[in-house]
PDB file of N, CA and C in Angstrom:
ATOM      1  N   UNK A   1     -40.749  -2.017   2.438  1.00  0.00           N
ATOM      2  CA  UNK A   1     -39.999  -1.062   3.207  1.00  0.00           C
ATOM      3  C   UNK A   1     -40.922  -0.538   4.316  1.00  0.00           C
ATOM      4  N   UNK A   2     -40.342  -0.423   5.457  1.00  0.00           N
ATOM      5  CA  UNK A   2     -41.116   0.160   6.830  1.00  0.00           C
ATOM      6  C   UNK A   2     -41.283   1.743   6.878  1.00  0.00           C
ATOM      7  N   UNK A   3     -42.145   2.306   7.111  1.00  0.00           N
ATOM      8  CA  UNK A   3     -42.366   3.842   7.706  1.00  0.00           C
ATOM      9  C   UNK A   3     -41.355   3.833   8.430  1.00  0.00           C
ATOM     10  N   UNK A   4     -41.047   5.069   9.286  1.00  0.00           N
ATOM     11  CA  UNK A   4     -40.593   6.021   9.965  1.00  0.00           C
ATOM     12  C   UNK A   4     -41.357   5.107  11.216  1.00  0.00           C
ATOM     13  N   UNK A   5     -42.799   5.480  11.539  1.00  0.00           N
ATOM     14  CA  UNK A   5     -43.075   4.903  12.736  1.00  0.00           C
ATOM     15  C   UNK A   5     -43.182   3.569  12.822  1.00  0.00           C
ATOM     16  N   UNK A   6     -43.552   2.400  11.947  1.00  0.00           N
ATOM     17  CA  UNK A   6     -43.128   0.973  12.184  1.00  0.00           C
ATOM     18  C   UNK A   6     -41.364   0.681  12.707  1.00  0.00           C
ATOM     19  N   UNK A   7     -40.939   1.806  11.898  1.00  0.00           N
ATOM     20  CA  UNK A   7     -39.103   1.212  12.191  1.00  0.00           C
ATOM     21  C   UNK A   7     -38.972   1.639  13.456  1.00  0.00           C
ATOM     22  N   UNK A   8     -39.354   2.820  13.859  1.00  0.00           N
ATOM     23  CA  UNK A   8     -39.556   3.519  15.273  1.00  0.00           C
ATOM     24  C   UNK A   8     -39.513   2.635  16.942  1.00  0.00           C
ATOM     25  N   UNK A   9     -40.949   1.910  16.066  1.00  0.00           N
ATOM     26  CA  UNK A   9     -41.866   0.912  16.766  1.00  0.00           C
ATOM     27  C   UNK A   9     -41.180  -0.736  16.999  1.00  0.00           C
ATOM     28  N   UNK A  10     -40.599  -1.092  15.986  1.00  0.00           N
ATOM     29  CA  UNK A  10     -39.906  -1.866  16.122  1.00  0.00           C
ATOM     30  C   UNK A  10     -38.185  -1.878  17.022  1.00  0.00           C
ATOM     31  N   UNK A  11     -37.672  -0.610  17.134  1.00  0.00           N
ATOM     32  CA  UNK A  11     -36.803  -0.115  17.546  1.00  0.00           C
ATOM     33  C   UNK A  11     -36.984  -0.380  18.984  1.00  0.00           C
ATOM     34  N   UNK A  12     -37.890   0.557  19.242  1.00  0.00           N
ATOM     35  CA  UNK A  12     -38.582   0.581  20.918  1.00  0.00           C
ATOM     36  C   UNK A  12     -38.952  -1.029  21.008  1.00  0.00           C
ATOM     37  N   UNK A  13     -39.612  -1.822  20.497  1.00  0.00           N
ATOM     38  CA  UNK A  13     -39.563  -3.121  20.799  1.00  0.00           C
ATOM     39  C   UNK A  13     -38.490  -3.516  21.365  1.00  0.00           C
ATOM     40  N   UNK A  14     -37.429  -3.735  20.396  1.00  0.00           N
ATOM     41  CA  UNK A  14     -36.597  -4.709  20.427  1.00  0.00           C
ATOM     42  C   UNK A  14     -35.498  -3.736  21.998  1.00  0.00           C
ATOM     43  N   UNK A  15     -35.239  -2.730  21.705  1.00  0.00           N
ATOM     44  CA  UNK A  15     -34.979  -1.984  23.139  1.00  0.00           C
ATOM     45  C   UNK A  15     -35.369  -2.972  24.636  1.00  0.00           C
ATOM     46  N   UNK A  16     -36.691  -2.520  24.481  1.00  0.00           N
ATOM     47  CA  UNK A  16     -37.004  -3.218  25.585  1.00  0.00           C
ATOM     48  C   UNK A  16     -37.080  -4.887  25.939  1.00  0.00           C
ATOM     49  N   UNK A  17     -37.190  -5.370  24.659  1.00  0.00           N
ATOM     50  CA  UNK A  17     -36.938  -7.042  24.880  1.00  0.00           C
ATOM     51  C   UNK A  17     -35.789  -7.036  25.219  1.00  0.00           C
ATOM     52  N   UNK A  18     -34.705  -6.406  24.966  1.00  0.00           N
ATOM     53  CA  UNK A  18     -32.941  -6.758  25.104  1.00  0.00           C
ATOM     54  C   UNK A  18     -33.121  -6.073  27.086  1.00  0.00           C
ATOM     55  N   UNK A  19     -33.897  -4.980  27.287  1.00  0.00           N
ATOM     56  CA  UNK A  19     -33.926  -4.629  28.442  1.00  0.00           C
ATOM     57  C   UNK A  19     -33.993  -5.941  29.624  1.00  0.00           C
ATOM     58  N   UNK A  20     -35.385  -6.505  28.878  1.00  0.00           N
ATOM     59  CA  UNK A  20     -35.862  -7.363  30.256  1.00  0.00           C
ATOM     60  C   UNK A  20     -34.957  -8.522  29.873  1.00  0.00           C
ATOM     61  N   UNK A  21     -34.233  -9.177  28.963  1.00  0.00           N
ATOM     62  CA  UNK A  21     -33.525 -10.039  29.034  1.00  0.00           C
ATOM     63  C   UNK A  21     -32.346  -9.736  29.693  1.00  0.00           C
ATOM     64  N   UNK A  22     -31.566  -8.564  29.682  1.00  0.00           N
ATOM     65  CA  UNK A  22     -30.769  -8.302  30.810  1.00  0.00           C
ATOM     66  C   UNK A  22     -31.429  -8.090  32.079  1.00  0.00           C
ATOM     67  N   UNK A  23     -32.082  -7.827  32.486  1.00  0.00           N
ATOM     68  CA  UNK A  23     -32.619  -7.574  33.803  1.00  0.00           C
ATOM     69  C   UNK A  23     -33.033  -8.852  34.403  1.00  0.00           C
ATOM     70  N   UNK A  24     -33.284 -10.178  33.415  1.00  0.00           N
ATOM     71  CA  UNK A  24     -33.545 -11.527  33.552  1.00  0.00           C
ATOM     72  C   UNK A  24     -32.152 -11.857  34.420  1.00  0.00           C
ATOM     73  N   UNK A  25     -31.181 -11.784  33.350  1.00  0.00           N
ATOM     74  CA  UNK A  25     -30.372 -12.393  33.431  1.00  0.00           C
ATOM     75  C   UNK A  25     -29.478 -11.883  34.607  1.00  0.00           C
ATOM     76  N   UNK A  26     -29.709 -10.838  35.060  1.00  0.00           N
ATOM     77  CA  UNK A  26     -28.793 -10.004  36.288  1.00  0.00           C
ATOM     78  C   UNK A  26     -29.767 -10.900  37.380  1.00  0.00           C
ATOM     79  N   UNK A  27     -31.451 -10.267  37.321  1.00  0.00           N
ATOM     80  CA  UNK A  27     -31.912 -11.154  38.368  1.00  0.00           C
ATOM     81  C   UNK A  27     -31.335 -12.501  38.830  1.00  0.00           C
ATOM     82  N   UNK A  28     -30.814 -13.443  38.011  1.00  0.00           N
ATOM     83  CA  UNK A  28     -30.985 -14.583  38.021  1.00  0.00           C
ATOM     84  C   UNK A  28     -29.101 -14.934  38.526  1.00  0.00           C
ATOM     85  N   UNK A  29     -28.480 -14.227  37.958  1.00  0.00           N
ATOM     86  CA  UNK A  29     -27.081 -14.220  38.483  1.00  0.00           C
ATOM     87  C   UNK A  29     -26.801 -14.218  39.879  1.00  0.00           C
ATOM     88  N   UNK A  30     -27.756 -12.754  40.408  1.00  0.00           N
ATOM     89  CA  UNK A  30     -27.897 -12.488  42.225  1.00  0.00           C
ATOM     90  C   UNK A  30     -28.345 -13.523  42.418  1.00  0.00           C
ATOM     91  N   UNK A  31     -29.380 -14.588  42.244  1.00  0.00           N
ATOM     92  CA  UNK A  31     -29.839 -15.563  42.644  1.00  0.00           C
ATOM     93  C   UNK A  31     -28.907 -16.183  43.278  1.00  0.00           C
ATOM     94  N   UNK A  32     -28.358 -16.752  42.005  1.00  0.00           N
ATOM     95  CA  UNK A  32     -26.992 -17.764  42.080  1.00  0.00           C
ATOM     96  C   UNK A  32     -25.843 -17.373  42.875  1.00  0.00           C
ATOM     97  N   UNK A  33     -25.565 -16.377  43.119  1.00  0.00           N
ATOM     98  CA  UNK A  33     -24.611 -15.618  44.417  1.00  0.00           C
ATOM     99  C   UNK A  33     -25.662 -15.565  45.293  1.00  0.00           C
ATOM    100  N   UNK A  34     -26.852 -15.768  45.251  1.00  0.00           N
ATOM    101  CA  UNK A  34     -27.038 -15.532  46.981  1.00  0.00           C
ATOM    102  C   UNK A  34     -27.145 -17.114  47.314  1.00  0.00           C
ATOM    103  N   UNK A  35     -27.709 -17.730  46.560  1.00  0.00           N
ATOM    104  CA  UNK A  35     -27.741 -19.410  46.776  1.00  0.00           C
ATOM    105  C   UNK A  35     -26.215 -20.170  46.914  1.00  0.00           C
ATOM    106  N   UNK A  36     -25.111 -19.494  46.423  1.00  0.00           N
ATOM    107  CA  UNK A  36     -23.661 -19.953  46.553  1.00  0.00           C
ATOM    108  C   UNK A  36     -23.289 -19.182  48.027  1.00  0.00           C
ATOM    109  N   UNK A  37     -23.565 -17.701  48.388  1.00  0.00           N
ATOM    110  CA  UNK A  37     -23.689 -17.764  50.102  1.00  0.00           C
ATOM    111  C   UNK A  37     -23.753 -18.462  50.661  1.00  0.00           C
ATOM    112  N   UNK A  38     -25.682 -18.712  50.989  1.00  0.00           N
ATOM    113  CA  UNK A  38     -26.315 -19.640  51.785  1.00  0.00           C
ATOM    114  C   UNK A  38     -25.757 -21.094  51.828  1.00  0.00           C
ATOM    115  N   UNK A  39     -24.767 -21.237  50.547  1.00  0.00           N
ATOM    116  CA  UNK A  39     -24.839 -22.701  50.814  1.00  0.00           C
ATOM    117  C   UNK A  39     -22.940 -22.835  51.251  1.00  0.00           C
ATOM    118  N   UNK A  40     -22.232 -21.593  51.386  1.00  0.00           N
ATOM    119  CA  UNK A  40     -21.031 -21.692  52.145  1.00  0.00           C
ATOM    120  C   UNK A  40     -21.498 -21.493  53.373  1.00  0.00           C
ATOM    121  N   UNK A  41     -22.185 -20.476  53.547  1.00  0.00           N
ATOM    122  CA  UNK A  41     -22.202 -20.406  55.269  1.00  0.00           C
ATOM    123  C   UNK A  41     -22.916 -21.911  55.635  1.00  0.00           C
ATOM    124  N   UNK A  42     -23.626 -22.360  55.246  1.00  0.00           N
ATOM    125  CA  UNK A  42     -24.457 -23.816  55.645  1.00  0.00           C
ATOM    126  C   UNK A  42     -23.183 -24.298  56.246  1.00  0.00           C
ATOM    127  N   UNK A  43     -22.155 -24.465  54.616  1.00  0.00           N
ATOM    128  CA  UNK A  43     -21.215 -25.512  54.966  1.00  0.00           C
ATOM    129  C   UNK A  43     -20.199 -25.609  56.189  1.00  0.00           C
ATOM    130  N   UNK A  44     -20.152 -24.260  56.292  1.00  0.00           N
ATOM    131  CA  UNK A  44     -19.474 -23.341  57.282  1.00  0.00           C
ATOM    132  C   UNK A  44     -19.670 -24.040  58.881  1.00  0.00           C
ATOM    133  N   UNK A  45     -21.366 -23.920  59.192  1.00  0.00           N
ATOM    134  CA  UNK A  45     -21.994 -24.613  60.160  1.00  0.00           C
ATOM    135  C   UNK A  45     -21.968 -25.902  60.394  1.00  0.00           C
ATOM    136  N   UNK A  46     -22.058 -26.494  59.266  1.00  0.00           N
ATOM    137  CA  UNK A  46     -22.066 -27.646  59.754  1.00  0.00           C
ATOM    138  C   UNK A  46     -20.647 -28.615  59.962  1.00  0.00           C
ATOM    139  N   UNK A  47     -19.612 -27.796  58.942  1.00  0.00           N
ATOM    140  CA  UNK A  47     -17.914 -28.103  59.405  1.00  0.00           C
ATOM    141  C   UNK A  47     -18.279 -27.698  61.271  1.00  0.00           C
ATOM    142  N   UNK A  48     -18.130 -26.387  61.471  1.00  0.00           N
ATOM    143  CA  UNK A  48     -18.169 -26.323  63.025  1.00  0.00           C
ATOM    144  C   UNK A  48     -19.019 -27.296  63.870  1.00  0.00           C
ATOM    145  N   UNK A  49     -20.254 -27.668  62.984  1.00  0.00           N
ATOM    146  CA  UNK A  49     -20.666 -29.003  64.101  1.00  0.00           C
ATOM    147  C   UNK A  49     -20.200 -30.171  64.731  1.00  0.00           C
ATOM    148  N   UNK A  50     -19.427 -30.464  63.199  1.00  0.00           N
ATOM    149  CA  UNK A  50     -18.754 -31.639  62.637  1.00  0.00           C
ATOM    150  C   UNK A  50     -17.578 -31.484  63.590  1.00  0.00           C
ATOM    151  N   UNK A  51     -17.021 -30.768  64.001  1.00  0.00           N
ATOM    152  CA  UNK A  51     -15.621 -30.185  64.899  1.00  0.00           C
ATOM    153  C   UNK A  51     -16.026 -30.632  66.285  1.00  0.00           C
ATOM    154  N   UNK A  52     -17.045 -29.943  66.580  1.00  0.00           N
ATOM    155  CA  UNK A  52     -18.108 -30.118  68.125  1.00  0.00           C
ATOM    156  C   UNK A  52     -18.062 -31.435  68.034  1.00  0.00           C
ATOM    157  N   UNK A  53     -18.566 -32.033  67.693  1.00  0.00           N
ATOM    158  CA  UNK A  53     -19.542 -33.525  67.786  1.00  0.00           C
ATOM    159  C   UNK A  53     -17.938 -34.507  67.978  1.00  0.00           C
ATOM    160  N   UNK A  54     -16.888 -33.980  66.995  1.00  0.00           N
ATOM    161  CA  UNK A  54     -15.587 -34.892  67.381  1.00  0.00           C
ATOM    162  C   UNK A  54     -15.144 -34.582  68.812  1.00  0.00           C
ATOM    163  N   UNK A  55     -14.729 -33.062  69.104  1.00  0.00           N
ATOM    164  CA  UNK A  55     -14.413 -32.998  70.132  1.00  0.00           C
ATOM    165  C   UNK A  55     -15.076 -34.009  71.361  1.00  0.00           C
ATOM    166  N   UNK A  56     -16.300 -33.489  71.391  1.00  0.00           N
ATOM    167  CA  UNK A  56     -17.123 -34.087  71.953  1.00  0.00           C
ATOM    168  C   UNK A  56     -16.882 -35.673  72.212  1.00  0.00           C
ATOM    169  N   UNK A  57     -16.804 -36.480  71.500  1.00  0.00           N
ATOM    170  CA  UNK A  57     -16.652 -38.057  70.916  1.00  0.00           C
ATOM    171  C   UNK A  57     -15.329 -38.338  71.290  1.00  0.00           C
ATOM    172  N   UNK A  58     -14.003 -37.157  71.511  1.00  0.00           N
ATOM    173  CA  UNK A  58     -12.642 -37.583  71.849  1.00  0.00           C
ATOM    174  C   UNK A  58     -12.835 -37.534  73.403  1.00  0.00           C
ATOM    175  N   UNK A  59     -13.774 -36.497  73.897  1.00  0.00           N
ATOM    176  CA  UNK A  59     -13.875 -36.150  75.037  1.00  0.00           C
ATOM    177  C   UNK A  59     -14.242 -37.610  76.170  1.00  0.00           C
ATOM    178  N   UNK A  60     -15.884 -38.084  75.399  1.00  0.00           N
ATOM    179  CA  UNK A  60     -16.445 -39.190  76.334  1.00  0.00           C
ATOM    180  C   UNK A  60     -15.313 -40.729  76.050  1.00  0.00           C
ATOM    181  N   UNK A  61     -14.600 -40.824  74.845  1.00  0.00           N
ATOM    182  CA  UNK A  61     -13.869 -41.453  74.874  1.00  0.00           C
ATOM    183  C   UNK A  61     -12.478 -41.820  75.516  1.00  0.00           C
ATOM    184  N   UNK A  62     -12.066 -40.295  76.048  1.00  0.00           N
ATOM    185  CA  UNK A  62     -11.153 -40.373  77.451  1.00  0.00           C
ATOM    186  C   UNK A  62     -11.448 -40.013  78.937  1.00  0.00           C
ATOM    187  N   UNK A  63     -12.682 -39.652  79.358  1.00  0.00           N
ATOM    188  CA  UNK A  63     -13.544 -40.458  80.495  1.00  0.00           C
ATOM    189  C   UNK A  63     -13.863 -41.250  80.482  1.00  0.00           C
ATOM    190  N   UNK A  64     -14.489 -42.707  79.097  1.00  0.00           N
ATOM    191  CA  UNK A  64     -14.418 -43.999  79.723  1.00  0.00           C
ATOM    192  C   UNK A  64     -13.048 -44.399  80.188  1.00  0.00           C
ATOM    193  N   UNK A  65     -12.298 -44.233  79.176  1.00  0.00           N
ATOM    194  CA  UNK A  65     -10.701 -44.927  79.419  1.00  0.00           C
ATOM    195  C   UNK A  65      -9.960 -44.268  80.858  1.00  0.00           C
ATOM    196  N   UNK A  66     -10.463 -43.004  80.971  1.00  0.00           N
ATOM    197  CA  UNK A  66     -10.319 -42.950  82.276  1.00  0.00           C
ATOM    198  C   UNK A  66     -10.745 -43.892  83.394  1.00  0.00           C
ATOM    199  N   UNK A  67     -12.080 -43.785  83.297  1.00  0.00           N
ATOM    200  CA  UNK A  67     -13.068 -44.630  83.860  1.00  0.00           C
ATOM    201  C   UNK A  67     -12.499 -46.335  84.361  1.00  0.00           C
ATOM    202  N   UNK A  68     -11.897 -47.091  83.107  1.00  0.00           N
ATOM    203  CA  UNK A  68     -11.485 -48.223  83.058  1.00  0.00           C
ATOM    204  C   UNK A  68     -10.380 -47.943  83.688  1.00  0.00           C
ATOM    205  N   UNK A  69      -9.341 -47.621  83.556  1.00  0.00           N
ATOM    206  CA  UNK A  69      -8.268 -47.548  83.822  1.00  0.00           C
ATOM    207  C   UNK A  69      -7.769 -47.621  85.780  1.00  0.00           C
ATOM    208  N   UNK A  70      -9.355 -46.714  86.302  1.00  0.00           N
ATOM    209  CA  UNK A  70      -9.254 -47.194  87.667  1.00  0.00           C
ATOM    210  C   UNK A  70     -10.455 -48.372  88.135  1.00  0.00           C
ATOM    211  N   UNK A  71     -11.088 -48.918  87.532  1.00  0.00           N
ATOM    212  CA  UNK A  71     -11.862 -50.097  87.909  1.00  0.00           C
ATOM    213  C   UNK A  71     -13.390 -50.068  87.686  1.00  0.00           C
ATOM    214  N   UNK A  72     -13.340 -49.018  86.923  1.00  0.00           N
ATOM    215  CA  UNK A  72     -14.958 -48.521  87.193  1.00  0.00           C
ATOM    216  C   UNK A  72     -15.416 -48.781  85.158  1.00  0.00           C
ATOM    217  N   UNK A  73     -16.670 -49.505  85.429  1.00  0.00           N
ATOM    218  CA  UNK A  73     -17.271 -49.505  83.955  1.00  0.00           C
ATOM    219  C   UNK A  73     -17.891 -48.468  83.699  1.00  0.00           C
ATOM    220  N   UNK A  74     -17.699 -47.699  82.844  1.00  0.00           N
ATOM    221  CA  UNK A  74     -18.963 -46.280  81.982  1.00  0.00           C
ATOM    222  C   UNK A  74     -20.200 -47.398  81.517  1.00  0.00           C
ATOM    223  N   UNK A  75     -21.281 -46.112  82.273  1.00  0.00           N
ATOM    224  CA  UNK A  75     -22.178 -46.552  81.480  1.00  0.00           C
ATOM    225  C   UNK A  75     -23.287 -45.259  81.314  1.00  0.00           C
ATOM    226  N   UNK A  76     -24.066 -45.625  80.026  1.00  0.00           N
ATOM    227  CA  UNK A  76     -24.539 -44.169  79.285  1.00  0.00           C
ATOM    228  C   UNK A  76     -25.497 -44.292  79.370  1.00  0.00           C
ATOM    229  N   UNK A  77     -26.070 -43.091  79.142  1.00  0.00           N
ATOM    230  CA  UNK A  77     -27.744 -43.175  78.896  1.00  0.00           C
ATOM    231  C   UNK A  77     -28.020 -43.030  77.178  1.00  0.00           C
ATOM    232  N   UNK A  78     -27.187 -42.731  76.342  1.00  0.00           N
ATOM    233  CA  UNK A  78     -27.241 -42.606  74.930  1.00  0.00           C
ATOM    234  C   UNK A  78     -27.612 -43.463  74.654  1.00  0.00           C
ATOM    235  N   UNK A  79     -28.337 -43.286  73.210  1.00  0.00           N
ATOM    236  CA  UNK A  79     -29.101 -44.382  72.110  1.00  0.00           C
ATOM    237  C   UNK A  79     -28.729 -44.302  70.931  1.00  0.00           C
ATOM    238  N   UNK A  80     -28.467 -45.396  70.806  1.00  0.00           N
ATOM    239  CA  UNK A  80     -27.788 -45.484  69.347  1.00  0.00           C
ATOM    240  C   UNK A  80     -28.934 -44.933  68.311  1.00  0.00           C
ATOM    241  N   UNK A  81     -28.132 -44.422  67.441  1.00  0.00           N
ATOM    242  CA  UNK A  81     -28.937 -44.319  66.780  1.00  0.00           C
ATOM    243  C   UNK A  81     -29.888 -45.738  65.430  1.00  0.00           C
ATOM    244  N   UNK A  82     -30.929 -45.607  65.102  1.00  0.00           N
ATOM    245  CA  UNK A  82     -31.254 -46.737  64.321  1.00  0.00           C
ATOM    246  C   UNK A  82     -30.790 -46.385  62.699  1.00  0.00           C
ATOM    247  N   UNK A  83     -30.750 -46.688  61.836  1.00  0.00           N
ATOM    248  CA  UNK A  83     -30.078 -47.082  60.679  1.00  0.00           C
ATOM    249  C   UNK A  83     -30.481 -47.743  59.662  1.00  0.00           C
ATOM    250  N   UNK A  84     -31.563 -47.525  59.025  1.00  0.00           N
ATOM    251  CA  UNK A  84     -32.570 -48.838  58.245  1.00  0.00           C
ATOM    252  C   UNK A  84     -31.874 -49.257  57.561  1.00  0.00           C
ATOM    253  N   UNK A  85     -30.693 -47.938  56.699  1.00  0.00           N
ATOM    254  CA  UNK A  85     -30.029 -48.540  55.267  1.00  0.00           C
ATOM    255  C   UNK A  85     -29.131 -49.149  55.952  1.00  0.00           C
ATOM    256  N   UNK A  86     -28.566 -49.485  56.694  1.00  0.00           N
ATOM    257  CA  UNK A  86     -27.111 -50.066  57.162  1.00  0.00           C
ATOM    258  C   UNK A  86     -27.431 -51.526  56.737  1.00  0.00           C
TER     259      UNK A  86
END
């Protein structure tokens, strides 16, 4: 059987182990909401790039056809890009 101050002592232990395991576990939750943010707004950005870069691509694709259409060939200064895995 335990004293008064071992049971005490053990009390206050276990208190504070249950403390920092919640305080673990809250830390670690915000984590995960701030890392599920960062990684909508990312997605966020790079949808709007993805939007740009088409526009863009519908754009030079009806100035060539413009281009052709009265006699004249487009020609670019762009570089393809290279591609090892292709």
């Amino acid at each position: 059987m335990l004293g008064a101050g071992a049971c005490g002592s053990l009390a206050g232990f276990l208190k504070l182990w249950f403390e920092r395991r919640d305080a673990f576990a809250r830390a670690r939750r915000e984590h995960i909401e701030d890392l599920a943010q960062w990684r909508r707004e990312l997605q966020d950005t790079v949808n709007e790039l993805q939007e740009w870069a088409e526009f863009w691509r519908q754009m030079s694709a009806d100035y060539a056809w413009q281009l052709r259409q009265n006699g004249l060939e487009p020609h670019t200064t762009a570089v393809e890009p290279d591609h090892p895995h292709s």
